[in-house]
Protein backbone atom coordinates (compact mmCIF):
# COMPACT_ATOMS: atom_id res chain seq x y z
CA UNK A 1 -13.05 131.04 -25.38
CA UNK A 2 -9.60 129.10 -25.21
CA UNK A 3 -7.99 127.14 -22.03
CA UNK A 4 -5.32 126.63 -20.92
CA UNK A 5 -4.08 123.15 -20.65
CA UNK A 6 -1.11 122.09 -18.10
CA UNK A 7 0.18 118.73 -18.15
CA UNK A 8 1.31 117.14 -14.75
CA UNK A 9 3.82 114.55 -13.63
CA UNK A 10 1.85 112.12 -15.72
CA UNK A 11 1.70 113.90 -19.11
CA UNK A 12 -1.35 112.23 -20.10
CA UNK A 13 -3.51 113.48 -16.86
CA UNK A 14 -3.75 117.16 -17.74
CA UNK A 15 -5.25 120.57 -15.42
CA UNK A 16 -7.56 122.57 -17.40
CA UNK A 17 -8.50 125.92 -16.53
CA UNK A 18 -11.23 127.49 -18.29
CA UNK A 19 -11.11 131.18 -19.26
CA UNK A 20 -13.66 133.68 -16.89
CA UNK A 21 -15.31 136.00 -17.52
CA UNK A 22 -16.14 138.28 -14.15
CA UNK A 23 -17.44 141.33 -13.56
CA UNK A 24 -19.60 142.91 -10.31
CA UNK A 25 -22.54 140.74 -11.22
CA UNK A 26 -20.76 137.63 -10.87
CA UNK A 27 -18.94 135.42 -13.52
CA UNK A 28 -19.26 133.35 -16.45
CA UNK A 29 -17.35 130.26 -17.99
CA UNK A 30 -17.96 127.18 -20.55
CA UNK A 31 -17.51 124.40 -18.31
CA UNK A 32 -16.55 122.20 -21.69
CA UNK A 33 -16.32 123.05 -25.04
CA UNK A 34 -15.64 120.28 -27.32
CA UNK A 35 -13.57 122.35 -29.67
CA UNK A 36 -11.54 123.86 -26.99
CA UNK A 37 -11.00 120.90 -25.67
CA UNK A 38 -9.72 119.55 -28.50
CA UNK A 39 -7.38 122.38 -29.74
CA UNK A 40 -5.99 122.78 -25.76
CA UNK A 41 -5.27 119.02 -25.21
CA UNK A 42 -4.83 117.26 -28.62
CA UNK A 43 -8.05 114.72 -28.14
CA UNK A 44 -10.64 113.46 -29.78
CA UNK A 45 -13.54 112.34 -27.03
CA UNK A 46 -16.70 111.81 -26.72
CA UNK A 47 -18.46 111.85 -23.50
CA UNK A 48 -21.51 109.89 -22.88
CA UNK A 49 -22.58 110.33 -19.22
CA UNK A 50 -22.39 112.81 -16.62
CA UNK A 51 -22.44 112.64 -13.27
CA UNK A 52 -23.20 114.79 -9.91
CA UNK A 53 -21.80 113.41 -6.16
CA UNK A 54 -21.75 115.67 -3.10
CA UNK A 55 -20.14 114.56 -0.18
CA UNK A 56 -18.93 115.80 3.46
CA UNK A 57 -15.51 117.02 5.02
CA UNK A 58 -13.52 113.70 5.26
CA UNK A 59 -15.06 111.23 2.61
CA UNK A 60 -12.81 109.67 0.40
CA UNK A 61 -13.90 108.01 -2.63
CA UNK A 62 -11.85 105.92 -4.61
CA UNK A 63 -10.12 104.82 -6.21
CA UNK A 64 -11.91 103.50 -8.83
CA UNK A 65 -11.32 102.14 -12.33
CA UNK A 66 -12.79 100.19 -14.95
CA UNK A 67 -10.84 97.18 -16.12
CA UNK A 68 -12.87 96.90 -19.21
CA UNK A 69 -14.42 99.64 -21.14
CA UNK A 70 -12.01 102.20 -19.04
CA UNK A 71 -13.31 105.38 -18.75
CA UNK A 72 -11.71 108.80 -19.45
CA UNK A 73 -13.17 111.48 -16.86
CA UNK A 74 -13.19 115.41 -17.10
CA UNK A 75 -13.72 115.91 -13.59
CA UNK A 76 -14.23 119.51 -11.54
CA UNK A 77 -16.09 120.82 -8.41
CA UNK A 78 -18.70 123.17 -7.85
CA UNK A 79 -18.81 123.71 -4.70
CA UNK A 80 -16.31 123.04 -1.50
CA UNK A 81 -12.62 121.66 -2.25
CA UNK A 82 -11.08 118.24 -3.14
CA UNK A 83 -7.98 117.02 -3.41
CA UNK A 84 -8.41 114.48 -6.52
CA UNK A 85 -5.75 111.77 -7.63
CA UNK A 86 -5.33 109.67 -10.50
CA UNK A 87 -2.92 106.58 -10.51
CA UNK A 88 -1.88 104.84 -13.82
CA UNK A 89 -2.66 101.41 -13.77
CA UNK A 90 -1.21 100.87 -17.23
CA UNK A 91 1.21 98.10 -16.41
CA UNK A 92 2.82 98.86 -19.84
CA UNK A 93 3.50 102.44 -18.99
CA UNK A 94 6.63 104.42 -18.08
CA UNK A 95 4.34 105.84 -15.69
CA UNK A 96 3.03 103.21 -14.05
CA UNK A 97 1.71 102.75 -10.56
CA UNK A 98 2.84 106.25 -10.04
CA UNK A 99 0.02 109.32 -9.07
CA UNK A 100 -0.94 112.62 -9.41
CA UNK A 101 -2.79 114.53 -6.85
CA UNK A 102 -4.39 118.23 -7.59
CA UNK A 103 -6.67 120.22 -5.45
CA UNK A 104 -10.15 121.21 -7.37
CA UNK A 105 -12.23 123.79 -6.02
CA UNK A 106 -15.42 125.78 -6.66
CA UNK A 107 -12.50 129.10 -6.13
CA UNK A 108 -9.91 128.03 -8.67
CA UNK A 109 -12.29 126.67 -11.41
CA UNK A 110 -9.39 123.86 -12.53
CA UNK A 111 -10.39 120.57 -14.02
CA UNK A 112 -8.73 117.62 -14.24
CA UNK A 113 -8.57 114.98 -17.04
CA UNK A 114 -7.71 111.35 -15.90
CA UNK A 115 -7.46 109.34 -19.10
CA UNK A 116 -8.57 105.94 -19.43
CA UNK A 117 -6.42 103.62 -17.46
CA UNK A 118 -6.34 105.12 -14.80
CA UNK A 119 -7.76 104.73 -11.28
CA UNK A 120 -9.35 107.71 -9.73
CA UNK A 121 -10.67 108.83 -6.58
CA UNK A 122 -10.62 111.88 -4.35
CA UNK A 123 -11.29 113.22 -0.66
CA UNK A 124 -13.48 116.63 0.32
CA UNK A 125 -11.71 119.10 2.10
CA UNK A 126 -14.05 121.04 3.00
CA UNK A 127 -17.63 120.77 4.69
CA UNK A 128 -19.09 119.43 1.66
CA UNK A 129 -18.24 119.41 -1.84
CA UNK A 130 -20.17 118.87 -4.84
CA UNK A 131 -18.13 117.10 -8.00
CA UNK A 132 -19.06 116.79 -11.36
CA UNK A 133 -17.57 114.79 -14.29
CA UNK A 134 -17.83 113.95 -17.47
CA UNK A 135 -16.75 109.82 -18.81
CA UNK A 136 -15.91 108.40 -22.05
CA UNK A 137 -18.00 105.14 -21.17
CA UNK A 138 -20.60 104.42 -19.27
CA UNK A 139 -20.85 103.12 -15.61
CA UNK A 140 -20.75 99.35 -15.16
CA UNK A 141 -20.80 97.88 -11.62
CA UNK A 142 -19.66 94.50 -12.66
CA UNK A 143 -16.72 95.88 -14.65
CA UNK A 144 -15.68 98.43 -11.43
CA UNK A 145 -12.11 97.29 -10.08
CA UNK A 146 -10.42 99.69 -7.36
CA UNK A 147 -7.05 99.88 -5.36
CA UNK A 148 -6.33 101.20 -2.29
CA UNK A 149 -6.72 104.77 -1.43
CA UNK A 150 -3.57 104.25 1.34
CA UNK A 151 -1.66 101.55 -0.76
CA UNK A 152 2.31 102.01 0.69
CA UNK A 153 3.21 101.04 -2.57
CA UNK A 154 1.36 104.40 -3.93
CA UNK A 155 2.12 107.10 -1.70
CA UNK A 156 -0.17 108.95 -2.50
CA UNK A 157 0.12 112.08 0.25
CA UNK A 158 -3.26 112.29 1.26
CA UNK A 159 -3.92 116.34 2.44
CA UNK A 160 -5.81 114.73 5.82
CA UNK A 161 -5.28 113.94 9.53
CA UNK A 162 -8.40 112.24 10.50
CA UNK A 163 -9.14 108.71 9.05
CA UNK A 164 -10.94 109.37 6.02
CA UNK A 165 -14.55 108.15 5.72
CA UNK A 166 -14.97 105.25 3.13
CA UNK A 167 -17.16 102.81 1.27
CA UNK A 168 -16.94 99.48 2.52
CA UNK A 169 -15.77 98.48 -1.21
CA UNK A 170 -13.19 100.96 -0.77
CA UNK A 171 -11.84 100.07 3.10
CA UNK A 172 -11.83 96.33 1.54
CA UNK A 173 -9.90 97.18 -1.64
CA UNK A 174 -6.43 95.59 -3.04
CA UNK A 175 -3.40 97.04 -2.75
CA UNK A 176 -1.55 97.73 -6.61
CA UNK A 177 0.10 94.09 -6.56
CA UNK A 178 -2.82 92.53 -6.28
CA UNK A 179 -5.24 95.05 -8.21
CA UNK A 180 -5.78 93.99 -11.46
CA UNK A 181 -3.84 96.22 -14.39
CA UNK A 182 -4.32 97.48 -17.80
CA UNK A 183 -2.11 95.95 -20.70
């Protein structure tokens, strides 16, 4: 069952829509294959953890990297919407300190990859949301380094009126001058 892979802005952070299968008893999909994935993006991964969050209209999380032993994510959602960003913190990129923002929902069935180096984070959009991803590495809290979700130096264009609601690691975060980088 092949995808279809769509780079964005950032090249390396790529949409991946899986094909369905739907008739009037429902639908069906391979969330990952590991041979698809490889054939539709060009890597060689391997995942080692998965994880689960749900969360309500209005919470942010993010953004969140790993300095050391980065993490690659294949993130989707199940249920609700999200608008999910990725920022490359490779200082030694073309691409750097720049973002990418896509909306993932339980409707459209994208996912997004967010190579390692990147930070990533995202905000529900609707009532609740349930988001799933896969990483390269494993979760380390000592090794967790974030920036900013409202950084002016990012941008990023936030799909929200309201304040969002945050972590207090998150509220207290650096902006991208002061964040630690990769390379």
């Amino acid at each position: 069952m092949p995808i279809t892979v769509t780079p964005t802005a950032i090249p390396d952070v790529m949409v991946i829509e899986p094909k369905v299968f739907g008739d009037h008893r429902g639908y069906f999909f391979e969330s990952f294959n590991v041979r698809d994935f490889a054939a539709g993006t060009g890597l060689d991964v391997t995942f080692v953890q998965d994880n689960h969050a749900r969360s309500t209209r209005g919470v942010l999380r993010g953004l969140h990297y790993q300095l050391e032993r980065p993490q690659g994510k294949l993130v989707r959602v199940s249920v609700g919407e999200v608008f999910d960003v990725a920022v490359d913190m490779r200082s030694t990129s073309p691409t750097f300190g720049k973002w990418v923002g896509v909306r993932l929902s339980a409707e459209n069935r994208r996912q997004l990859w967010v190579p390692p180096g990147f930070a990533h984070g995202y905000v529900v959009l609707s009532d609740a949301a349930e988001f799933q991803y896969k990483t390269t590495d494993f979760w380390f809290a000592d090794l967790e380094r974030a920036v900013r979700w409202n950084d002016e130096t990012l941008g990023i264009e936030w799909p929200i009126t309201e304040p969002p609601t945050l972590a207090a690691r998150d509220s207290a975060a650096p902006g991208l001058a002061d964040a630690p980088h990769y390379g």
